[in-house]
Protein backbone atom coordinates (compact mmCIF):
# COMPACT_ATOMS: atom_id res chain seq x y z
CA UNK A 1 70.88 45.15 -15.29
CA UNK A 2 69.71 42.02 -13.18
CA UNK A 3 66.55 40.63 -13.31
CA UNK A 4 66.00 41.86 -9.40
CA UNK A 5 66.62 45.48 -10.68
CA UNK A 6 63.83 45.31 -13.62
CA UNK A 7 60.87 47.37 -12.96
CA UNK A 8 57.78 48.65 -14.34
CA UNK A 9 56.67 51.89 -13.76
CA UNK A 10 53.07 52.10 -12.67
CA UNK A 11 51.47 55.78 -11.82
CA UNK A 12 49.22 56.45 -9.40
CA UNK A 13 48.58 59.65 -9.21
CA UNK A 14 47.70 60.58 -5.05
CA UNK A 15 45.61 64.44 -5.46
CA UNK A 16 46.12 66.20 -2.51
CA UNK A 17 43.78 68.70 -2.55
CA UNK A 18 45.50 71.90 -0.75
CA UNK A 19 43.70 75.16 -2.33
CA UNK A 20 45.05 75.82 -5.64
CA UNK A 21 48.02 73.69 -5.31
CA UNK A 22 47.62 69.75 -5.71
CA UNK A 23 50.21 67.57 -5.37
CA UNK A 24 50.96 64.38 -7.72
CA UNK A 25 53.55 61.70 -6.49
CA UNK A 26 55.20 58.72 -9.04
CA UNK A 27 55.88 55.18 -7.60
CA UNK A 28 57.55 52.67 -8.96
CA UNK A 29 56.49 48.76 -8.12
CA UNK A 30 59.31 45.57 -9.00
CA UNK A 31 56.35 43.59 -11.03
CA UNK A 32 57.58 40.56 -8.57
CA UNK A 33 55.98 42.08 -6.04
CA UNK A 34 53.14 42.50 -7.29
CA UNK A 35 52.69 38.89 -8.57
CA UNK A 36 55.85 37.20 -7.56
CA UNK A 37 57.47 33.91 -9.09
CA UNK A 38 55.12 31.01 -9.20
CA UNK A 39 57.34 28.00 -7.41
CA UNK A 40 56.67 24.32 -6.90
CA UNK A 41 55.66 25.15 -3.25
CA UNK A 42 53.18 27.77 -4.47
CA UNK A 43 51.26 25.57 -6.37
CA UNK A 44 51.07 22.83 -3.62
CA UNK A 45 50.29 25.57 -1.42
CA UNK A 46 47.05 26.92 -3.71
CA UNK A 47 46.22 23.42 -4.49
CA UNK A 48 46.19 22.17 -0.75
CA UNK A 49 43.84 25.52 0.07
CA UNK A 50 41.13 23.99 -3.35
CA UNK A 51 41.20 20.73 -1.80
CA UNK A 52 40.42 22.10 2.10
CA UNK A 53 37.83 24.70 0.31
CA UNK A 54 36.05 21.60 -1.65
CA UNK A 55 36.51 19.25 1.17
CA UNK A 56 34.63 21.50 3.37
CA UNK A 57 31.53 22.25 0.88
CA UNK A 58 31.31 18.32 0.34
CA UNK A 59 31.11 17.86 4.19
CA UNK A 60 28.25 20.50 4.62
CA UNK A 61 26.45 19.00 1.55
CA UNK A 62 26.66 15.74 3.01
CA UNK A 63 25.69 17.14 6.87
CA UNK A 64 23.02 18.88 5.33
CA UNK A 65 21.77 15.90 3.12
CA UNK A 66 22.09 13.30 5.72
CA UNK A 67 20.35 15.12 8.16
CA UNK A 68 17.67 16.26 6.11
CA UNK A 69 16.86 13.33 4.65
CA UNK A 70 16.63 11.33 7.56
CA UNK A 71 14.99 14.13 9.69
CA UNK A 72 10.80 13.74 10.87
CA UNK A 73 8.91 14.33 8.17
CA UNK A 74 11.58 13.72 5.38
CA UNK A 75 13.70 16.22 3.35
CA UNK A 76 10.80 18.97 1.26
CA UNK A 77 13.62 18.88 -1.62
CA UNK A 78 13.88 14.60 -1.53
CA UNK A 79 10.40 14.42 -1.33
CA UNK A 80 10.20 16.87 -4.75
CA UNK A 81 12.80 14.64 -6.27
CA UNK A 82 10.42 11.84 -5.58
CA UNK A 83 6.89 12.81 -6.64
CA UNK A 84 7.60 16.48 -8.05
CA UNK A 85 6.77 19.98 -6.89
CA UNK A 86 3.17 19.10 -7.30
CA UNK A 87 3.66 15.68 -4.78
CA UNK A 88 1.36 12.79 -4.64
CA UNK A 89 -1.77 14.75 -4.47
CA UNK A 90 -3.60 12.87 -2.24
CA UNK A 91 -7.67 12.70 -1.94
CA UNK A 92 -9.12 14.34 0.96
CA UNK A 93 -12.13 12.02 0.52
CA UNK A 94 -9.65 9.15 0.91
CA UNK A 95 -7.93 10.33 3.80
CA UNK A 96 -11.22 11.22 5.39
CA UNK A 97 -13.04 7.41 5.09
CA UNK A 98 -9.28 6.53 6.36
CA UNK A 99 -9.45 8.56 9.64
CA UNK A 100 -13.23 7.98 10.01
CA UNK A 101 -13.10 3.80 9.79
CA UNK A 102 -9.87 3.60 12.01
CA UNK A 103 -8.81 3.77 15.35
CA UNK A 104 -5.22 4.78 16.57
CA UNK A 105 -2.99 1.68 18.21
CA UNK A 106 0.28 2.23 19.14
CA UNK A 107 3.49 -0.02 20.13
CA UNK A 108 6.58 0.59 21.77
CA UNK A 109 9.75 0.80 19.90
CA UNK A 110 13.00 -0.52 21.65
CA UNK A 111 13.80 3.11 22.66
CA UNK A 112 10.45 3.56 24.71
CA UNK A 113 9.36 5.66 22.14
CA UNK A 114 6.35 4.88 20.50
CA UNK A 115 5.17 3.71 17.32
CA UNK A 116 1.75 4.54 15.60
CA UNK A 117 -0.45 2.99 13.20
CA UNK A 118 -4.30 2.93 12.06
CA UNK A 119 -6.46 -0.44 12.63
CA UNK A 120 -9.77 -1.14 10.71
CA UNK A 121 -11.36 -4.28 11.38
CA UNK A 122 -13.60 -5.26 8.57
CA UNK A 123 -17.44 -5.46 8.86
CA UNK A 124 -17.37 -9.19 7.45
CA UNK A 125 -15.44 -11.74 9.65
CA UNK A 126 -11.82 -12.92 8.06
CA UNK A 127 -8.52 -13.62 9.24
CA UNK A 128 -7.21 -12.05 6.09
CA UNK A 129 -4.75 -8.60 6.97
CA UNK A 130 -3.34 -6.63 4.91
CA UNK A 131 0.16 -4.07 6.44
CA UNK A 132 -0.20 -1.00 4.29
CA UNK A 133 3.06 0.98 4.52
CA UNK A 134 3.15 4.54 2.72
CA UNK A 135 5.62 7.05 0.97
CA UNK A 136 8.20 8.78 1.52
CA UNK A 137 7.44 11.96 3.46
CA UNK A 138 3.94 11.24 4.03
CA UNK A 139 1.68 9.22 6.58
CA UNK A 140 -0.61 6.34 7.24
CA UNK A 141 -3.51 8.86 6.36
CA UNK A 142 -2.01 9.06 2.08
CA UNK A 143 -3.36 5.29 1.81
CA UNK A 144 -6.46 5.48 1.52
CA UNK A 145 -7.40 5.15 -1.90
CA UNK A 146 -5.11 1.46 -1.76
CA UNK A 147 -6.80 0.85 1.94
CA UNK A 148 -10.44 1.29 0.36
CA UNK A 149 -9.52 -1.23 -2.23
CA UNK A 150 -8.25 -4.15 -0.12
CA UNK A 151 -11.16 -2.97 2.76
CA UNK A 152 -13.58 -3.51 -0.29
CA UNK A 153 -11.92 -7.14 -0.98
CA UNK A 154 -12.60 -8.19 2.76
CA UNK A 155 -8.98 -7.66 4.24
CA UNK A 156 -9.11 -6.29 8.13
CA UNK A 157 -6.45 -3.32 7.62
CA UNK A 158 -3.33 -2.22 9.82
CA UNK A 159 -1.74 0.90 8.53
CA UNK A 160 1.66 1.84 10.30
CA UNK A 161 3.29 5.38 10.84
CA UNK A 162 6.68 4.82 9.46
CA UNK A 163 9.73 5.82 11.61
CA UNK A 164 10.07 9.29 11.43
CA UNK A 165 6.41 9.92 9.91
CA UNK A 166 3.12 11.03 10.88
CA UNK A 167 2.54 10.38 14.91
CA UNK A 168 5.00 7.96 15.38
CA UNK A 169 7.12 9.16 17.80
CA UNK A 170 10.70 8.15 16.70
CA UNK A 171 12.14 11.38 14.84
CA UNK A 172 14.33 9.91 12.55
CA UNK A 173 13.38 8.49 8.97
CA UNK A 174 15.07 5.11 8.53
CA UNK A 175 14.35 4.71 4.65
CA UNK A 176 12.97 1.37 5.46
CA UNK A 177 15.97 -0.50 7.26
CA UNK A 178 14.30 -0.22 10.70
CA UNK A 179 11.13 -0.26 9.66
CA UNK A 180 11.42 -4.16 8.71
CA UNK A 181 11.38 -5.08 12.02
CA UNK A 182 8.72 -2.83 12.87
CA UNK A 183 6.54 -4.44 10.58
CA UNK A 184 7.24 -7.68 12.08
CA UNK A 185 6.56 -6.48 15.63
CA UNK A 186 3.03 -5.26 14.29
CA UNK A 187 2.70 -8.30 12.45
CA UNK A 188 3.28 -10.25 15.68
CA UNK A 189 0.88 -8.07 17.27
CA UNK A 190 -2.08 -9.29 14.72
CA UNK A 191 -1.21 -12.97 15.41
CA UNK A 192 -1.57 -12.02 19.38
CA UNK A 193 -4.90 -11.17 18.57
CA UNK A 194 -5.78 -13.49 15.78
CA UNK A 195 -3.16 -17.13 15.75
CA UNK A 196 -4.92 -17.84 12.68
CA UNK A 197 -4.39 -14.51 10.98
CA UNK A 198 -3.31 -14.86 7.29
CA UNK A 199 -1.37 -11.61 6.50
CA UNK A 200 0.21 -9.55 3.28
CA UNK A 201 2.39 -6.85 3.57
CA UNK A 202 2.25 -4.02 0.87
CA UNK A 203 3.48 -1.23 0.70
CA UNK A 204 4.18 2.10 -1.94
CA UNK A 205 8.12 3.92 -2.64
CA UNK A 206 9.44 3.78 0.88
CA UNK A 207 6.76 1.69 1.98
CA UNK A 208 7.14 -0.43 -0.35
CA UNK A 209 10.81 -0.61 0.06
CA UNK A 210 10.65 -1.23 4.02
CA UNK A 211 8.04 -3.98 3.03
CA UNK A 212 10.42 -5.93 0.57
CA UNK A 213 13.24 -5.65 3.33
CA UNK A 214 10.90 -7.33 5.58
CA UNK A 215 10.66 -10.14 3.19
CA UNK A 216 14.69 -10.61 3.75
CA UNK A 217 13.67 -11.22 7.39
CA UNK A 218 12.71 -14.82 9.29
CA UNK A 219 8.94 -14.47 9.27
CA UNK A 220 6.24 -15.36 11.44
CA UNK A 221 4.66 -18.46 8.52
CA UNK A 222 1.50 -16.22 9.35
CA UNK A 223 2.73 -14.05 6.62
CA UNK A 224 2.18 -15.18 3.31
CA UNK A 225 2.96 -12.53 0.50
CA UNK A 226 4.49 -8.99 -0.33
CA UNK A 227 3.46 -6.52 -2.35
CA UNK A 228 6.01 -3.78 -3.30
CA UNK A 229 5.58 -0.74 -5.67
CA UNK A 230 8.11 1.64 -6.27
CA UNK A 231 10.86 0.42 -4.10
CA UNK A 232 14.68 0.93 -4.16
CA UNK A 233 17.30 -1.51 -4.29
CA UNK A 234 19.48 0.47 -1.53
CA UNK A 235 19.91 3.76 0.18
CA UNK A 236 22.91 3.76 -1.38
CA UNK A 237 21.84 3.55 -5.03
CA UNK A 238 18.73 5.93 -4.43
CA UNK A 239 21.21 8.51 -2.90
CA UNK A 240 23.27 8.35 -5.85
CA UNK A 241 20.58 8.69 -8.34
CA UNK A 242 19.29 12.25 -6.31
CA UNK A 243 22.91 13.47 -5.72
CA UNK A 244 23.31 13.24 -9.65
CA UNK A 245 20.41 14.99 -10.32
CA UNK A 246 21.72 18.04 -7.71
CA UNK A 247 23.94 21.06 -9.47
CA UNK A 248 27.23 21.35 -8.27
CA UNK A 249 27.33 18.59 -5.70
CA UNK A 250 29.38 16.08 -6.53
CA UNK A 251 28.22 12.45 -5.31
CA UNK A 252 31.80 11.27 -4.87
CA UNK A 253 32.61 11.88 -1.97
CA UNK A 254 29.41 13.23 -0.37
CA UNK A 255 27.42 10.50 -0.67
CA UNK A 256 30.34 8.68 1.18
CA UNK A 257 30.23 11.19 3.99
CA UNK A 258 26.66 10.82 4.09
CA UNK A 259 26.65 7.31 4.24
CA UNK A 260 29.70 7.11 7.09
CA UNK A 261 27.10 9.75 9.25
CA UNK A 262 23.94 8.02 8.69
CA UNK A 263 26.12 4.50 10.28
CA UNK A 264 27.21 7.12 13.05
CA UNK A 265 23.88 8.14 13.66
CA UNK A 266 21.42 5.55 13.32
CA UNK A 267 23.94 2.25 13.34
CA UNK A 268 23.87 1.67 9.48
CA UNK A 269 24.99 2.96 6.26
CA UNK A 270 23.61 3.12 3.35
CA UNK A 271 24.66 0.16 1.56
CA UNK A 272 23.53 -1.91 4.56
CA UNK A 273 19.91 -0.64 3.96
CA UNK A 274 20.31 -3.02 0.58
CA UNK A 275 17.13 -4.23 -0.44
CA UNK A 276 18.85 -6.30 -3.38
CA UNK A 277 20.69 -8.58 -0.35
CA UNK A 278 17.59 -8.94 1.15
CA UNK A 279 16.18 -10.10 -2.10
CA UNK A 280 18.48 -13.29 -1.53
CA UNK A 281 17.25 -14.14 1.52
CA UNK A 282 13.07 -14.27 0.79
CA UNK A 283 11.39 -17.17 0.73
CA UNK A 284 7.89 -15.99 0.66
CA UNK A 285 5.93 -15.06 -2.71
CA UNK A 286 6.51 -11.21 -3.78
CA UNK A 287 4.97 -9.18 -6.17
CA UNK A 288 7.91 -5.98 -7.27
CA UNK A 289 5.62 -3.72 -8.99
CA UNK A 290 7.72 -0.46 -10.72
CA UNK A 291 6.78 1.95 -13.03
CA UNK A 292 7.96 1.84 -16.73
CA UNK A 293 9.00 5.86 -16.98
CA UNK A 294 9.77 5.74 -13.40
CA UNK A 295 12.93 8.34 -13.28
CA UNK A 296 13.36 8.46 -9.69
CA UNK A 297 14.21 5.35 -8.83
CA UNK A 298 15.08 3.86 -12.62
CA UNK A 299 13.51 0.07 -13.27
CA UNK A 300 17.09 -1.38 -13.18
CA UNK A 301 16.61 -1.44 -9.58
CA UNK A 302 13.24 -3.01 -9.16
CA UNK A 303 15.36 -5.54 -11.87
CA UNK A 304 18.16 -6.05 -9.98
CA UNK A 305 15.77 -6.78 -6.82
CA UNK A 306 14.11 -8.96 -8.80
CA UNK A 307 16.69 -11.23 -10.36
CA UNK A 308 18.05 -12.47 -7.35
CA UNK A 309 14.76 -13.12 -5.67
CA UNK A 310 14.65 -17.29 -6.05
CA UNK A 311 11.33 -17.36 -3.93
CA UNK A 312 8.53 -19.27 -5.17
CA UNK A 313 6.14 -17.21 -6.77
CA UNK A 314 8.18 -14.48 -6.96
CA UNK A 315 6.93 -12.04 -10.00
CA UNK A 316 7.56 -8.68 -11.63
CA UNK A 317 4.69 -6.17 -12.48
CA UNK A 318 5.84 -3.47 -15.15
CA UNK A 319 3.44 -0.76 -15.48
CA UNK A 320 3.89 0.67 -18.85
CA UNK A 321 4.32 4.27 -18.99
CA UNK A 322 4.38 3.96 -14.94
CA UNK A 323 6.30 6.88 -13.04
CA UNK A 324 7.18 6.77 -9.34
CA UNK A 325 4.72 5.63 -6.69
CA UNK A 326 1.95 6.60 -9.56
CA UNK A 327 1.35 2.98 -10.89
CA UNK A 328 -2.18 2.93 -10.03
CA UNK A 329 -2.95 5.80 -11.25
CA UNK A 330 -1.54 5.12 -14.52
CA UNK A 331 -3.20 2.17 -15.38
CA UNK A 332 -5.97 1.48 -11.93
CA UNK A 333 -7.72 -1.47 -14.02
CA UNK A 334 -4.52 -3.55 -14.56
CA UNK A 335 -3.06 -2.07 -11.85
CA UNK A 336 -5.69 -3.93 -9.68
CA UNK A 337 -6.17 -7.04 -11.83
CA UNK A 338 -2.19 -7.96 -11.28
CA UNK A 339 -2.46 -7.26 -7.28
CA UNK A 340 -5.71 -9.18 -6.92
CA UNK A 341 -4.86 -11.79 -8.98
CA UNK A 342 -1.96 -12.35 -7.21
CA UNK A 343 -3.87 -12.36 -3.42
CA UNK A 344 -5.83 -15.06 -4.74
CA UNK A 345 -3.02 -17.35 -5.57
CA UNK A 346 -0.74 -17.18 -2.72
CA UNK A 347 -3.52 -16.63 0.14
CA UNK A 348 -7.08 -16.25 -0.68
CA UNK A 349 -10.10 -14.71 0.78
C-alpha cells in the first residue's frame, strides 16, 4: 500500500432527521489533506505572512506614536509616562497670580502662524529677563510657582507657549528642536525693546530641553546663562526609553519608523533633535539640573549632556532623591539656593 493510499478513518456522523428513520453516513479523509506535507516553500510562505503581519503592527505603532506624540497638546499616554497618572499637579493659586500679572504678546512664526507667550514686567526697574519654558503637555500658565520665584528676585518675566502648546497656534509639538529658535526670536524681541537687556533662559522637562538646545545656537551676547531641569539628551534616546517601557511594542524597528515620519513631517528626525551635539557647541554658562530617581528620562542623559559641555561655567545640579520635572519640589530650599546662586555669578541683579 503507498503512502498516497494511507488513510484514516474519521466519522462524522450527518443525522438526517426524516420521522423515525435517521440516516448516518461514514467518510473517509487522506490525513494529507487535512494537514498536508510541510515543504521548504511552506515555511517561507508562513514565515513571509509573520513578517508582513508584524511589519504592519510596527508601522501602526509607529503612525500612531509619531503622531500622537507630536500632535497639539502632546500624547495623554507620553505625558503619563512623564509625570504619572496623577501629572504635575499644578497650583491653581499659581496659575492664577500667573494670568492675573501678565499680558498676552504674540509673534509670528515663519509659517504665518502665530506664536504666544505671557510678559510681566516687574514693578522695580531692571534689565534682568528671565525665558521660562514649561513641560511637556502643558502651558505657559504651569510656571507659576518658578515665575513667582524669579518675579520675587527682580527678573521682568517672558513665558512662551511652546510649539504645539497652550495658544500658540502651530499644532505640532516639536520636542524642543524648533522651539530653539523660537526662543531666540523672543529673545530678540526683548533686546528690541530693551538693547541693554541681560537675559537667562530656563526652562523644566521639555522646556528645559528646548532651552539647552538653544544654548547649541549663535546667541544674541544679550544672553548670558541657561538653566535646564529635567531635559533629554535626544528625541531619539527619550523615545527609546518610553517604547521600552510599552508591552508588546518592540522599539526596533518602530522607533525607526517613527523617527523616518517625524523627518517627513516636520523636516527632522529624532536623532537630529540631539541635545548632547548641541552640548558641543555652547559657549555660554549652563546649569543641567536632573533628578537623582528620575526614571523617565534616567541621569545618564543629563550626564552625557553634561560631559561634553566645555563652556565656562558649565555645572551639574543632582537633586538627590529627584524624579522627573519634580526637583523643586523635592528639595525647594536647595533647589533654590543652587539656581540663585548660580544667577548671581554669571549675571547679577
Amino acid at each position: 500500500m503507498t503512502e498516497e493510499n494511507i488513510v484514516e478513518e474519521a466519522v462524522e456522523e450527518l443525522e438526517y432527521d426524516d420521522g423515525p428513520t435517521s440516516v448516518y453516513v461514514k467518510r473517509r479523509f487522506p490525513l494529507n489533506l487535512l494537514c498536508g506535507k510541510i515543504t521548504k516553500k511552506k515555511v517561507l510562505c508562513a514565515f513571509a505572512i509573520i513578517v508582513a503581519v508584524s511589519l504592519i503592527f510596527d508601522f501602526l505603532a509607529a503612525t500612531v506614536f509619531c503622531s500622537s506624540m507630536l500632535s497639539k497638546g502632546g500624547s495623554k499616554s507620553f505625558y503619563n509616562y512623564l509625570y504619572g497618572e496623577d501629572g504635575l499637579k499644578i497650583k491653581k493659586e499659581d496659575s492664577y497670580w500667573l494670568s492675573e500679572k501678565s499680558e498676552s504678546v504674540f509673534l509670528e512664526a515663519e509659517n504665518g502662524e502665530r506664536l504666544h507667550a505671557l510678559k510681566i514686567k516687574n514693578t522695580k526697574p531692571t534689565n534682568a529677563y528671565i525665558v521660562i519654558c514649561h513641560q511637556y503637555g502643558e502651558s505657559s500658565l504651569s510656571m507659576g510657582e518658578y515665575a513667582r520665584h524669579f518675579y520675587e528676585l527682580g527678573f521682568n518675566l517672558l513665558l512662551p507657549d511652546l510649539r504645539g502648546h497652550g495658544k500658540t497656534e502651530v499644532k505640532n509639538t516639536s520636542m524642543g528642536w524648533d522651539d530653539r529658535l523660537d526662543i531666540i526670536a523672543w529673545c530678540n524681541e526683548i533686546i528690541k525693546e530693551d538693547e541693554g537687556a541681560r537675559i537667562i533662559l530656563f526652562g523644566v522637562s521639555l522646556g528645559g530641553t528646548a532651552v539647552a538646545m538653544t544654548a547649541g545656537e549663535e546667541l544674541p551676547q544679550n544672553i548670558r546663562a541657561v538653566i535646564a531641569d529635567s531635559c533629554y539628551s535626544s528625541v531619539w534616546d527619550l523615545a527609546g526609553c518610553y517604547l521600552d517601557s510599552v508591552p508588546l511594542v518592540p522599539t526596533f524597528p518602530v522607533r525607526n519608523m517613527a523617527s523616518a515620519m517625524c523627518k517627513s513631517k516636520m523636516g527632522w528626525d529624532f536623532k537630529t533633535a540631539d541635545t548632547t551635539l548641541q552640548a558641543v557647541k555652547t559657549d555660554v554658562p549652563v546649569l543641567y539640573i536632573h533628578g537623582e530617581n528620575d526614571e523617565s528620562v534616567p541621569i545618564i542623559q543629563s550626564n552625557d549632556i553634561f560631559e561634553v559641555c566645555y563652556a565656562k561655567g558649565a555645572d551639574q545640579f543632582i537633586v538627590q532623591n529627584g524624579t522627573h520635572a519634580r526637583n523643586l519640589h523635592t528639595d525647594s530650599e536647595k533647589y533654590w539656593g543652587e539656581i540663585d546662586l548660580f544667577i548671581l555669578n554669571y549675571i547679577g541683579l
